[in-house]
N, C-alpha and C. Protein backbone atom coordinates (compact mmCIF):
# COMPACT_ATOMS: atom_id res chain seq x y z
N UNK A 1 98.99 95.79 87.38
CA UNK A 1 98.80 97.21 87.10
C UNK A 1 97.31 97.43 86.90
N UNK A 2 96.80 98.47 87.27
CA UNK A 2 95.41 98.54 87.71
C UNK A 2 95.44 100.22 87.12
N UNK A 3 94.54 100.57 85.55
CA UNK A 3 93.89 101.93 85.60
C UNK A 3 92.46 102.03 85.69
N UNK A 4 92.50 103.86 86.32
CA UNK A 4 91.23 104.16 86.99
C UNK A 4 91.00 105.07 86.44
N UNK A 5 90.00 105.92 85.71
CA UNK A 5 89.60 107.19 84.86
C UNK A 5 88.28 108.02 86.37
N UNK A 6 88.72 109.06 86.67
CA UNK A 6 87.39 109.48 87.27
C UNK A 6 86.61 108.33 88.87
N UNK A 7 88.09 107.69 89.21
CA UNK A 7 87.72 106.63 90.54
C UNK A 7 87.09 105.56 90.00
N UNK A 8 86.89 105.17 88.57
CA UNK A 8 85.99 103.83 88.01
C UNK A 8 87.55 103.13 87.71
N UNK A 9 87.02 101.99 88.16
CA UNK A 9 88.23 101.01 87.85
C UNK A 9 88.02 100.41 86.00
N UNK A 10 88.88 100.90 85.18
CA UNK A 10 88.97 101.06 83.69
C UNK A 10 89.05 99.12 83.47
N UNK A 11 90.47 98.84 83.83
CA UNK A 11 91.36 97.95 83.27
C UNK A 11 92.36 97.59 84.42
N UNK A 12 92.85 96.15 84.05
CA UNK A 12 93.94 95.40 84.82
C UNK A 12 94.62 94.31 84.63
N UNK A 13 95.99 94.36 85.05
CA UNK A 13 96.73 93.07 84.34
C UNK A 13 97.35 92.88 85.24
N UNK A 14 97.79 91.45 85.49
CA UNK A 14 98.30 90.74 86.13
C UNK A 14 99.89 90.23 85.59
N UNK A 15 100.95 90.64 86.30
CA UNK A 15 102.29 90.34 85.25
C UNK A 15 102.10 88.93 84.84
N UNK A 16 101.59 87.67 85.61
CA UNK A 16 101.89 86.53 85.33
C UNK A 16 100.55 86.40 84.17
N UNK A 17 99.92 86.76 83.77
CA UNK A 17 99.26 86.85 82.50
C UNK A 17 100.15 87.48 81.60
N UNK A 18 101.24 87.85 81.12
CA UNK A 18 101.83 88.08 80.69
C UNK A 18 103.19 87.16 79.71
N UNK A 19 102.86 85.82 80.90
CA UNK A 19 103.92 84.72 80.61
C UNK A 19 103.52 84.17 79.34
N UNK A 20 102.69 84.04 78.64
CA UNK A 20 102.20 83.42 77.50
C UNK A 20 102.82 84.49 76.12
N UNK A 21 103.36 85.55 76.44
CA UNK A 21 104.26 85.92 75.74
C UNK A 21 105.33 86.14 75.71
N UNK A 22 106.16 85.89 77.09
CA UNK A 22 107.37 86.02 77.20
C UNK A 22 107.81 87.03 77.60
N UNK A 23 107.32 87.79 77.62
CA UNK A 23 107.50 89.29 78.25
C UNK A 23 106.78 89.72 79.89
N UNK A 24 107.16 90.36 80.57
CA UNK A 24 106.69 90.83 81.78
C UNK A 24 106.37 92.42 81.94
N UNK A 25 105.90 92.69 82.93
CA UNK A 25 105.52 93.65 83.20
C UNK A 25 106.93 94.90 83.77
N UNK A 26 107.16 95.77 83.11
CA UNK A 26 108.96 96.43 82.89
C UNK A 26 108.95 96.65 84.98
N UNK A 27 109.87 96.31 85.07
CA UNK A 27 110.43 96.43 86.29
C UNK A 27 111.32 97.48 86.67
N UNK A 28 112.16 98.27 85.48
CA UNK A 28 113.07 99.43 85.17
C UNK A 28 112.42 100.89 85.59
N UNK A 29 112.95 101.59 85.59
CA UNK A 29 112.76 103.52 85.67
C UNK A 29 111.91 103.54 84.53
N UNK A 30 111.02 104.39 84.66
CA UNK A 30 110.20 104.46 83.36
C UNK A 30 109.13 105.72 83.58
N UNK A 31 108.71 106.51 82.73
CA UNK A 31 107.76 107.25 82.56
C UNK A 31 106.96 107.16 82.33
N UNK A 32 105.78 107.94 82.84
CA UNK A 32 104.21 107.88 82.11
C UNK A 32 104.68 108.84 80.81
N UNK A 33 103.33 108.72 80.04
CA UNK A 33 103.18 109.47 78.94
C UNK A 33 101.80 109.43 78.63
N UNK A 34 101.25 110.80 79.06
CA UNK A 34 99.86 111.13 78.98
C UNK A 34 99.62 111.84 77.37
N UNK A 35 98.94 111.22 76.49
CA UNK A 35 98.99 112.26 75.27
C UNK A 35 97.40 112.13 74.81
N UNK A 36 96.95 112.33 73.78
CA UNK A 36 96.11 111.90 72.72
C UNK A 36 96.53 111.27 71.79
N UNK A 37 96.07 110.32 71.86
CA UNK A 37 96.44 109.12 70.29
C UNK A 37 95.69 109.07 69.62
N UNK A 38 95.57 108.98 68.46
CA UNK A 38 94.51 108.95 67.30
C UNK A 38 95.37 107.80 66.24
N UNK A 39 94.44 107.11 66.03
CA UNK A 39 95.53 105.79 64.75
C UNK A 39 93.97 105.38 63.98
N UNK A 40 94.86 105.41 63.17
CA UNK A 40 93.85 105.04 61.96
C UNK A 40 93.25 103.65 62.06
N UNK A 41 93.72 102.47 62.78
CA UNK A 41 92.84 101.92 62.82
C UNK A 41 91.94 101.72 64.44
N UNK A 42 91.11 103.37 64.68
CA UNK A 42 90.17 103.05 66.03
C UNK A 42 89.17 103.89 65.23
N UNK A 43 88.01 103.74 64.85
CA UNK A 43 87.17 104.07 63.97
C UNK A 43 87.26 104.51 62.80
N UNK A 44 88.09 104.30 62.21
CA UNK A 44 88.15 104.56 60.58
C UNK A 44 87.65 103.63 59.78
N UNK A 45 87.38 103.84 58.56
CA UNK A 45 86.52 102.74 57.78
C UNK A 45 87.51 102.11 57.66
N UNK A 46 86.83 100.66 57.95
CA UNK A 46 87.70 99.37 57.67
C UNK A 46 86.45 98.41 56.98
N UNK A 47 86.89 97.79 55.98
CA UNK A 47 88.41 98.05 54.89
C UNK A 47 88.33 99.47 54.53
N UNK A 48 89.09 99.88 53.47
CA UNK A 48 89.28 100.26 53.18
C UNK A 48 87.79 100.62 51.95
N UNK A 49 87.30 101.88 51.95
CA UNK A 49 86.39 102.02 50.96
C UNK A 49 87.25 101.93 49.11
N UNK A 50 86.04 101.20 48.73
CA UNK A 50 86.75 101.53 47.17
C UNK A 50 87.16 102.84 46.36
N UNK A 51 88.69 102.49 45.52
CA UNK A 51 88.38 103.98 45.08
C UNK A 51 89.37 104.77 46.28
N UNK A 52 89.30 105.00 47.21
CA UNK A 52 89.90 105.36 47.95
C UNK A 52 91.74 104.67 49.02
N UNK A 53 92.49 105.94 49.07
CA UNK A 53 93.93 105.29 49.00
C UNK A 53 93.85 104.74 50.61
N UNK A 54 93.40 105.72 51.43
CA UNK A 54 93.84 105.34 52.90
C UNK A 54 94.96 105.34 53.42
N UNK A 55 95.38 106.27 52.97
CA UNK A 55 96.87 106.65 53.23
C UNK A 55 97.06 108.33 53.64
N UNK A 56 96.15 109.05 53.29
CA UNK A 56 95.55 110.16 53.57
C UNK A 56 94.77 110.70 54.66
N UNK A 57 95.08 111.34 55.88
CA UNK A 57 94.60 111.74 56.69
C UNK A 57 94.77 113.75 57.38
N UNK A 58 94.57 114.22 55.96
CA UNK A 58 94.64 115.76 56.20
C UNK A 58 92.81 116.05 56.40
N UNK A 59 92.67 116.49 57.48
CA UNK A 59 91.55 117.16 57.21
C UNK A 59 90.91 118.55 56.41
N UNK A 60 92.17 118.91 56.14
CA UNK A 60 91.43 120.02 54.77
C UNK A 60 91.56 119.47 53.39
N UNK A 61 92.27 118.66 53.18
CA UNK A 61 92.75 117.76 52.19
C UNK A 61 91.62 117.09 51.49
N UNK A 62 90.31 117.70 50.80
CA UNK A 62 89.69 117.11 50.34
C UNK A 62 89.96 115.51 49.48
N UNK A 63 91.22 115.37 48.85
CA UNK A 63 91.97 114.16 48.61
C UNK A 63 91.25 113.06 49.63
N UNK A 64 91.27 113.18 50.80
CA UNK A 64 91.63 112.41 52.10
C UNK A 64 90.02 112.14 53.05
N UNK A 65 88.91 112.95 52.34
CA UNK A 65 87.84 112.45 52.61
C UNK A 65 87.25 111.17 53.04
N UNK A 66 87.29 110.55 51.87
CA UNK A 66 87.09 108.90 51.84
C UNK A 66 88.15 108.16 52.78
N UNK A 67 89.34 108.53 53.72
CA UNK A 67 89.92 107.82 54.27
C UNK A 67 89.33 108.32 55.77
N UNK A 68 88.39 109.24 55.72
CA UNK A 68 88.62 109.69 57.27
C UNK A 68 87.34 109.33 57.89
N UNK A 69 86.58 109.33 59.20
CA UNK A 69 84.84 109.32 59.33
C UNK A 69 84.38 110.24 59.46
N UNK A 70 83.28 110.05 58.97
CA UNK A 70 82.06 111.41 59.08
C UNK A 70 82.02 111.99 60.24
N UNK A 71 82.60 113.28 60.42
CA UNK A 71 82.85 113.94 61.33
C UNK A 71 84.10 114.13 61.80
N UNK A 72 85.13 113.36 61.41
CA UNK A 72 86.57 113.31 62.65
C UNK A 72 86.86 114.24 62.63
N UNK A 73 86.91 115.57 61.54
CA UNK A 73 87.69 116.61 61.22
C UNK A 73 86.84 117.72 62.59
N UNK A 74 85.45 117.39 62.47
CA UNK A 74 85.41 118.67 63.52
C UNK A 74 85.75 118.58 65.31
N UNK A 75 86.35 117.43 65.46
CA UNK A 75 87.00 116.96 66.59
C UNK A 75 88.17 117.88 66.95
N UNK A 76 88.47 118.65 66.38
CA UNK A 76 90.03 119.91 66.23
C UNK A 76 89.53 120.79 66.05
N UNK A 77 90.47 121.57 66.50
CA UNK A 77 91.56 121.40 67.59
C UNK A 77 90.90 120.62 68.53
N UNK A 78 91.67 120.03 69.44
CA UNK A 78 90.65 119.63 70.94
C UNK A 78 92.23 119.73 71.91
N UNK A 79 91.35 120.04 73.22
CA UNK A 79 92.40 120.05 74.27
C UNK A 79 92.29 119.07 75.16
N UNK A 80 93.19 118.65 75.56
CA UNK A 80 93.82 117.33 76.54
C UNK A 80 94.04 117.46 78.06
N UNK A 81 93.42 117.76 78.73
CA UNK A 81 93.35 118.43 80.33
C UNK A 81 93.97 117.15 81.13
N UNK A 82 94.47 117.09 82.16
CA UNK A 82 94.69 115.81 82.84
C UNK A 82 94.50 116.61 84.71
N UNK A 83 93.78 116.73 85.21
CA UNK A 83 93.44 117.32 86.48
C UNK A 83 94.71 116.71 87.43
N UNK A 84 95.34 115.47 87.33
CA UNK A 84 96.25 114.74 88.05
C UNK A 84 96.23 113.50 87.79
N UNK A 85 97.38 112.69 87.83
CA UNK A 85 97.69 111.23 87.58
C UNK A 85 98.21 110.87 88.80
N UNK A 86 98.07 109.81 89.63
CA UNK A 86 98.37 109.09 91.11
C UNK A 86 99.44 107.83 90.93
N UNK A 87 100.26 107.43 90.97
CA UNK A 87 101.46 106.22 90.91
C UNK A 87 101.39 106.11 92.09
N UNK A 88 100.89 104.68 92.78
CA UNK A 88 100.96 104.24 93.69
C UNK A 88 102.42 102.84 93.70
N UNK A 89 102.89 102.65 95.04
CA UNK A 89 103.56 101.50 95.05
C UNK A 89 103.78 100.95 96.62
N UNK A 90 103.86 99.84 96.60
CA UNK A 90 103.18 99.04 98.08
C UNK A 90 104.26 99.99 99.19
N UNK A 91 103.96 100.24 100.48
CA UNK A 91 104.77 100.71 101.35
C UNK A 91 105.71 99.30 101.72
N UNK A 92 107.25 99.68 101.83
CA UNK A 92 108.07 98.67 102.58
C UNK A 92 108.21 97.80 101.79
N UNK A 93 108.11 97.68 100.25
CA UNK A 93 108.47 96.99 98.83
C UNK A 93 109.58 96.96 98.88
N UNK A 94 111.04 96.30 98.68
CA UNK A 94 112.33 96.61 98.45
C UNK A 94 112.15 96.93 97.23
N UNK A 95 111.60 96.19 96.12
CA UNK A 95 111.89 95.97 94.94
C UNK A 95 110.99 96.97 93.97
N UNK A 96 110.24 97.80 94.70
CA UNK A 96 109.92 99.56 94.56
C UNK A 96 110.78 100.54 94.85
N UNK A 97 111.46 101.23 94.12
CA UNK A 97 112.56 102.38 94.37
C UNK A 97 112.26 103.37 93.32
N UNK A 98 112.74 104.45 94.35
CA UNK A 98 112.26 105.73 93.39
C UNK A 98 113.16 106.41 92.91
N UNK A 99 112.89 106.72 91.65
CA UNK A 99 114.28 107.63 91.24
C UNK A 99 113.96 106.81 89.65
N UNK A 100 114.86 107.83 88.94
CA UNK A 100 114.96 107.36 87.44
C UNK A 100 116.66 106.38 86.99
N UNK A 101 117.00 106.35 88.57
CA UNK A 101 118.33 105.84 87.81
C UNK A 101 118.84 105.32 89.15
N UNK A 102 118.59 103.84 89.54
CA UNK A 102 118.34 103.36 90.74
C UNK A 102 120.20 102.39 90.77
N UNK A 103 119.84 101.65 91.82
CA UNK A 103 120.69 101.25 92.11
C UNK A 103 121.44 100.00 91.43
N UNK A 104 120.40 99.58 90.86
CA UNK A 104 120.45 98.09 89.81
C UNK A 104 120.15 98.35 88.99
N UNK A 105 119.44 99.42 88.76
CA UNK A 105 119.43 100.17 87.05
C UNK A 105 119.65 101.51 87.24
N UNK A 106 121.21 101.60 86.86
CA UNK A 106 121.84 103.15 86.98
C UNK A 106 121.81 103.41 85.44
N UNK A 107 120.85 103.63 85.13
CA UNK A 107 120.61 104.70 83.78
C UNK A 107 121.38 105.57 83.78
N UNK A 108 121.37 106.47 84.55
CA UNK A 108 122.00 107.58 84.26
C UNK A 108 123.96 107.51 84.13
N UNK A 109 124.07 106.32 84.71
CA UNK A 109 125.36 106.00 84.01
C UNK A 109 125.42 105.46 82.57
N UNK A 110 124.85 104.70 82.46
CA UNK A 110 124.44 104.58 80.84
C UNK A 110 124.46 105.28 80.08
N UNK A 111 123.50 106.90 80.40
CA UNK A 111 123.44 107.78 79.56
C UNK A 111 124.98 108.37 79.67
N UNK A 112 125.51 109.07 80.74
CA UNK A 112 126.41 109.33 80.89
C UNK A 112 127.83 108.62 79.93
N UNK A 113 127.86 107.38 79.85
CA UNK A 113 128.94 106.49 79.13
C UNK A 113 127.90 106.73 77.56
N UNK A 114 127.02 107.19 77.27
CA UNK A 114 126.83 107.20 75.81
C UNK A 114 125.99 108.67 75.30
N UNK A 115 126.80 109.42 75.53
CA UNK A 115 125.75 111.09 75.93
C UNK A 115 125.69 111.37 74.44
N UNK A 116 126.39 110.83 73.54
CA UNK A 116 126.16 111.51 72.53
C UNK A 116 124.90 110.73 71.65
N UNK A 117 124.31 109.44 72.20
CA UNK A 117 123.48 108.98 71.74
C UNK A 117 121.82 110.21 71.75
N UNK A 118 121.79 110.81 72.91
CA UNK A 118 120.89 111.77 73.32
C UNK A 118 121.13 113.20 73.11
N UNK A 119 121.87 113.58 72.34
CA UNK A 119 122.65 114.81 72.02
C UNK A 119 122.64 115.04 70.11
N UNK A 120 122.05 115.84 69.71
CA UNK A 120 121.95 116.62 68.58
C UNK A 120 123.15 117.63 68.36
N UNK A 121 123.71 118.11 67.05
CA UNK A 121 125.07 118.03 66.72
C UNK A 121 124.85 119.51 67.57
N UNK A 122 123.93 120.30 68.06
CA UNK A 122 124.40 121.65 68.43
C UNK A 122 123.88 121.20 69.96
N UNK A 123 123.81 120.49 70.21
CA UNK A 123 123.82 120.12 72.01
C UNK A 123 125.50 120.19 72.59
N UNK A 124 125.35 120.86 73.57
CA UNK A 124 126.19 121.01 74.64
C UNK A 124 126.49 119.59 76.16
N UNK A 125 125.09 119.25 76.15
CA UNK A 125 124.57 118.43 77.36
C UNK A 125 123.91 117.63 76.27
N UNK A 126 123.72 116.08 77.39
CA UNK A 126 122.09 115.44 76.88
C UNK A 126 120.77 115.81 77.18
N UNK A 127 120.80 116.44 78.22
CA UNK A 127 119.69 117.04 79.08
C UNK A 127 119.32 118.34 78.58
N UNK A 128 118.43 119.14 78.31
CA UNK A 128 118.16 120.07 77.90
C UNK A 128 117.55 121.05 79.50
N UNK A 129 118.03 122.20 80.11
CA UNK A 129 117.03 122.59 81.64
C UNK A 129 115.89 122.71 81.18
N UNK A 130 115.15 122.86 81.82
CA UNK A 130 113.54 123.13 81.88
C UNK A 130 113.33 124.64 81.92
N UNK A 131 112.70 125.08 80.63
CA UNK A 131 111.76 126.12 80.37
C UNK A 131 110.79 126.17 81.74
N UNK A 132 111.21 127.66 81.97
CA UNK A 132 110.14 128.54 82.92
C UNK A 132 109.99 129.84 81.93
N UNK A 133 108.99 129.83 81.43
CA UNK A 133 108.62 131.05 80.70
C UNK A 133 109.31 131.61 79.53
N UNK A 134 109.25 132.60 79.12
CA UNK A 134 109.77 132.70 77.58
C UNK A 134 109.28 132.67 76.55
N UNK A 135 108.22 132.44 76.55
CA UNK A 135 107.28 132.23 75.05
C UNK A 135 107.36 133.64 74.77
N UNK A 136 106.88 134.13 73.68
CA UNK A 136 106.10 135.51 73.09
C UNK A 136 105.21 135.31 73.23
N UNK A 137 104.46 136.55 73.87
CA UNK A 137 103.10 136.17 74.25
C UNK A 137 102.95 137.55 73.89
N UNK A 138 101.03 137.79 73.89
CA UNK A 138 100.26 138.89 73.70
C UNK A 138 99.53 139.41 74.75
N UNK A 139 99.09 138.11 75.38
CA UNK A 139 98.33 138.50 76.64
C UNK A 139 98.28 137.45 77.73
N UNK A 140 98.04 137.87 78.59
CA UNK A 140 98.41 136.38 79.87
C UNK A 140 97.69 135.48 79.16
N UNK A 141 96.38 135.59 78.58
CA UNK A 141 95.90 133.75 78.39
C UNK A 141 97.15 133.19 77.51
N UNK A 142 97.92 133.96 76.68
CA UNK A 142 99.43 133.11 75.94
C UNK A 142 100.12 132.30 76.89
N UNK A 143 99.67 132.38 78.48
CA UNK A 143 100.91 132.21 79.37
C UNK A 143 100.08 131.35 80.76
N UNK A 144 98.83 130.83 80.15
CA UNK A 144 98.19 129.85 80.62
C UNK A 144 96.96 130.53 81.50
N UNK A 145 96.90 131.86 81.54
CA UNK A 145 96.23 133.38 82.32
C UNK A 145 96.60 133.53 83.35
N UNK A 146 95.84 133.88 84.10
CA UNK A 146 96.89 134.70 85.34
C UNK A 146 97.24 133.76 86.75
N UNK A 147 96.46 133.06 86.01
CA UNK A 147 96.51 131.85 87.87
C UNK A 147 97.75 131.06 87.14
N UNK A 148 98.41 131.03 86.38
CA UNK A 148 99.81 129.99 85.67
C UNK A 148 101.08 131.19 85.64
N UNK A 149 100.63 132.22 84.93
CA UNK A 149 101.74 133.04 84.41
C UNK A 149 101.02 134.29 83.94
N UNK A 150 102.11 134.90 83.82
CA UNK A 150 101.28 136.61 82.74
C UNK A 150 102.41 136.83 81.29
N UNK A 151 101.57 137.82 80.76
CA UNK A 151 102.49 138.33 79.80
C UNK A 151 102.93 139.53 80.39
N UNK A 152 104.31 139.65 80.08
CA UNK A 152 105.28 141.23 80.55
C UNK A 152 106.00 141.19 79.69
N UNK A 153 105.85 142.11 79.05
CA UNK A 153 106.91 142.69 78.32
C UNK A 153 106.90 141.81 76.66
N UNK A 154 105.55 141.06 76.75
CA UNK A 154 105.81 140.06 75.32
C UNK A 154 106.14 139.04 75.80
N UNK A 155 106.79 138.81 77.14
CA UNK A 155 107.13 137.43 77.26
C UNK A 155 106.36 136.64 78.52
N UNK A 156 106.40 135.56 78.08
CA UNK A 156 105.72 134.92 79.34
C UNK A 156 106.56 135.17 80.65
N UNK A 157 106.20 134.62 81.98
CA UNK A 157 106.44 135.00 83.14
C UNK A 157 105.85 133.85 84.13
N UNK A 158 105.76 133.06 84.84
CA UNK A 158 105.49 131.77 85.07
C UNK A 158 105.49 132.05 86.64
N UNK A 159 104.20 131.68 86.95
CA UNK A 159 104.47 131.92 88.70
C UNK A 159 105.08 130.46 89.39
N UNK A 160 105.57 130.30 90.71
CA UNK A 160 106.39 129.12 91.08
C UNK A 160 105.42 128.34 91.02
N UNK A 161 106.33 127.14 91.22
CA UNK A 161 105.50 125.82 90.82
C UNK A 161 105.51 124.95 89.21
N UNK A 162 105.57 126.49 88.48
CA UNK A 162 105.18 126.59 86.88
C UNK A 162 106.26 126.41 86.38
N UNK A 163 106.46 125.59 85.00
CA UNK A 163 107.39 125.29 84.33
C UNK A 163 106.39 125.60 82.46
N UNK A 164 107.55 125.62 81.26
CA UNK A 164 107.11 125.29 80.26
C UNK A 164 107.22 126.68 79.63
N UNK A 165 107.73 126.70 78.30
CA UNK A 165 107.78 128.45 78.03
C UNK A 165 106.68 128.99 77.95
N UNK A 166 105.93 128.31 77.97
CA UNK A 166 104.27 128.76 78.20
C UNK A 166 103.61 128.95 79.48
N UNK A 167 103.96 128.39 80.19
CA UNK A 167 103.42 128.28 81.84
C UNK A 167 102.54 127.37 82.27
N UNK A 168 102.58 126.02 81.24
CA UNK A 168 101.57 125.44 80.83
C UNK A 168 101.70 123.51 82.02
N UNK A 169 102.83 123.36 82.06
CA UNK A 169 103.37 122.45 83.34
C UNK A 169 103.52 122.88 84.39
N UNK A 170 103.56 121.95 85.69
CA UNK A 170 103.97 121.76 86.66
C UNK A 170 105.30 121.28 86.83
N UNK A 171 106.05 122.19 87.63
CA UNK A 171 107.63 122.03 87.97
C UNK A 171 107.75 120.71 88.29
N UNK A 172 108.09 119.82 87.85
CA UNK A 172 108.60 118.25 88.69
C UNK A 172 110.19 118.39 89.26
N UNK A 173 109.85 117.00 89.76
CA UNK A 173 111.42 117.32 90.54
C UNK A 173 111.00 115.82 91.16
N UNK A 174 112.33 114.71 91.39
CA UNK A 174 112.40 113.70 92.24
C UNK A 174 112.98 113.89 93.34
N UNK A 175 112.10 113.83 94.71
CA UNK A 175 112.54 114.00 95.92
C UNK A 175 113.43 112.81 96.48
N UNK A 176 113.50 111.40 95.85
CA UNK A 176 114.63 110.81 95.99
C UNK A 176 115.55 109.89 95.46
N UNK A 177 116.40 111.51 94.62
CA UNK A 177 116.90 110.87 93.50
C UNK A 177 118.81 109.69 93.94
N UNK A 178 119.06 108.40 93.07
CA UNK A 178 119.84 108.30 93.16
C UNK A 178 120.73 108.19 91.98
N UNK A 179 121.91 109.20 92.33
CA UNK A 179 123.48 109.47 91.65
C UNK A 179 124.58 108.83 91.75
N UNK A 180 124.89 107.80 91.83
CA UNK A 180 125.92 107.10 92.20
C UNK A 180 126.61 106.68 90.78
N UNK A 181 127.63 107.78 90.23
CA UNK A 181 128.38 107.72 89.18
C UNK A 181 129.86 107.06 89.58
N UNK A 182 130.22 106.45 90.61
CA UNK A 182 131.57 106.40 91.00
C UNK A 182 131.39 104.73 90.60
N UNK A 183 130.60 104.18 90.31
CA UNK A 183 130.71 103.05 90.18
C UNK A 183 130.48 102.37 88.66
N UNK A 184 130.74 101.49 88.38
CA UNK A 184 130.68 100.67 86.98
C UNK A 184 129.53 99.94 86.93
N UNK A 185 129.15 98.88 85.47
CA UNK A 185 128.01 98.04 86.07
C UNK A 185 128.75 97.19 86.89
N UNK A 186 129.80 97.08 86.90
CA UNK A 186 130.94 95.64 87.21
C UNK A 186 131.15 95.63 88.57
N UNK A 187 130.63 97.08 89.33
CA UNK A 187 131.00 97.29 90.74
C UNK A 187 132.24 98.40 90.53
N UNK A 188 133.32 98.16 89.46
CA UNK A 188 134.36 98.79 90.01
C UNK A 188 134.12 100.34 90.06
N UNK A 189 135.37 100.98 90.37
CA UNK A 189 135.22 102.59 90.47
C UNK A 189 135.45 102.83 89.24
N UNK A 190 134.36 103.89 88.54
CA UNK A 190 134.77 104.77 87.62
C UNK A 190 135.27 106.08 87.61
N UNK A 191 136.07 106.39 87.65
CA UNK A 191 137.14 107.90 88.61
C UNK A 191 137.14 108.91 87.09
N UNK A 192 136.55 108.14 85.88
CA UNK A 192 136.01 109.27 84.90
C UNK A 192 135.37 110.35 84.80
N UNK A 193 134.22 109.21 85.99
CA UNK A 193 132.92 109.52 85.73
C UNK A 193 132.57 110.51 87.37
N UNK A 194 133.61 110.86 88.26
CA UNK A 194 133.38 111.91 89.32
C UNK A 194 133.30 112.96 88.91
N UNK A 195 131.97 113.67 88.63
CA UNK A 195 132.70 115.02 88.64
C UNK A 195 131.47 115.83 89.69
């Protein structure tokens, strides 16, 4: 696995560097997850200053001074832009397949045989659809401005493409997804699970 920030090659690992712990590089359906992380221990005073708990990280929280660095607080708000992320995988790979719920790992039967694991007591589904618009808004910038969405009527309004009650994503969608609920892990037919 090989990341790149801006076409500079960042970082890279090799799965068989990996063997010295026993673990490999996940071979399963899996997601990115683009966020901001902040953890207390990537520039925070270490040790711990005296006198101070370090357990405290409010920035208005005068309490929480001594746990934080000079300056972190005026770092906020900050915004998280991502212009695009690229997933490459070799052409003519068998053992590259696309989809979140493949043929040797049918997740989605999994979920399916345990829906209530992903389901909150006022869920209907495990899946929740995807928000296109809907926020309360005041003015199109509420709704990402006018090249994402507008405000009408108070509410957002999301031009295609656009997802998020804000207008703030891009619609995804897997162009080749596989569903194959008729089957068990065992091979046999599950005639439950047709619908």
């Amino acid at each position: 696995i090989k990341w790149y920030l801006n076409d500079r090659y960042l970082f890279g690992i090799k799965g068989e560097s990996l063997n010295i712990t026993g673990s490999k590089i996940p071979d399963e359906p899996m997601y990115l997850l683009m966020n901001t992380a902040v953890a207390s221990s990537w520039g925070f005073p270490v040790p711990c200053p005296d006198g101070c708990d370090c357990s405290c990280f409010e920035c208005n929280n005068p309490d929480c001074d001594c746990a934080l660095p000079t300056g972190y607080c005026d770092n906020f708000p900050a915004n998280f832009e991502i212009d695009y992320v690229r997933v490459y995988q070799a052409v003519d790979e068998p053992k590259h397949q696309l989809g979140c719920s493949t043929e040797e790992r049918p997740s989605s039967l999994f979920i399916k045989g345990h829906e209530k694991r992903y389901m909150t007591d006022d869920d209907a589904v495990p899946l929740k659809p995807v928000k296109i618009g809907g926020a309360v808004c005041e003015s199109h910038l509420d709704c990402g401005g006018l090249a994402r969405g507008g405000c009408i009527k108070g509410f957002c309004k999301c031009h295609d493409g656009l997802a998020g009650s804000s207008c703030l994503s891009n619609f995804g969608f897997d162009d080749h997804p596989y569903q194959d609920y008729t089957k068990t892990l065992s091979g046999e037919t599950a005639p439950a699970l047709l619908e």
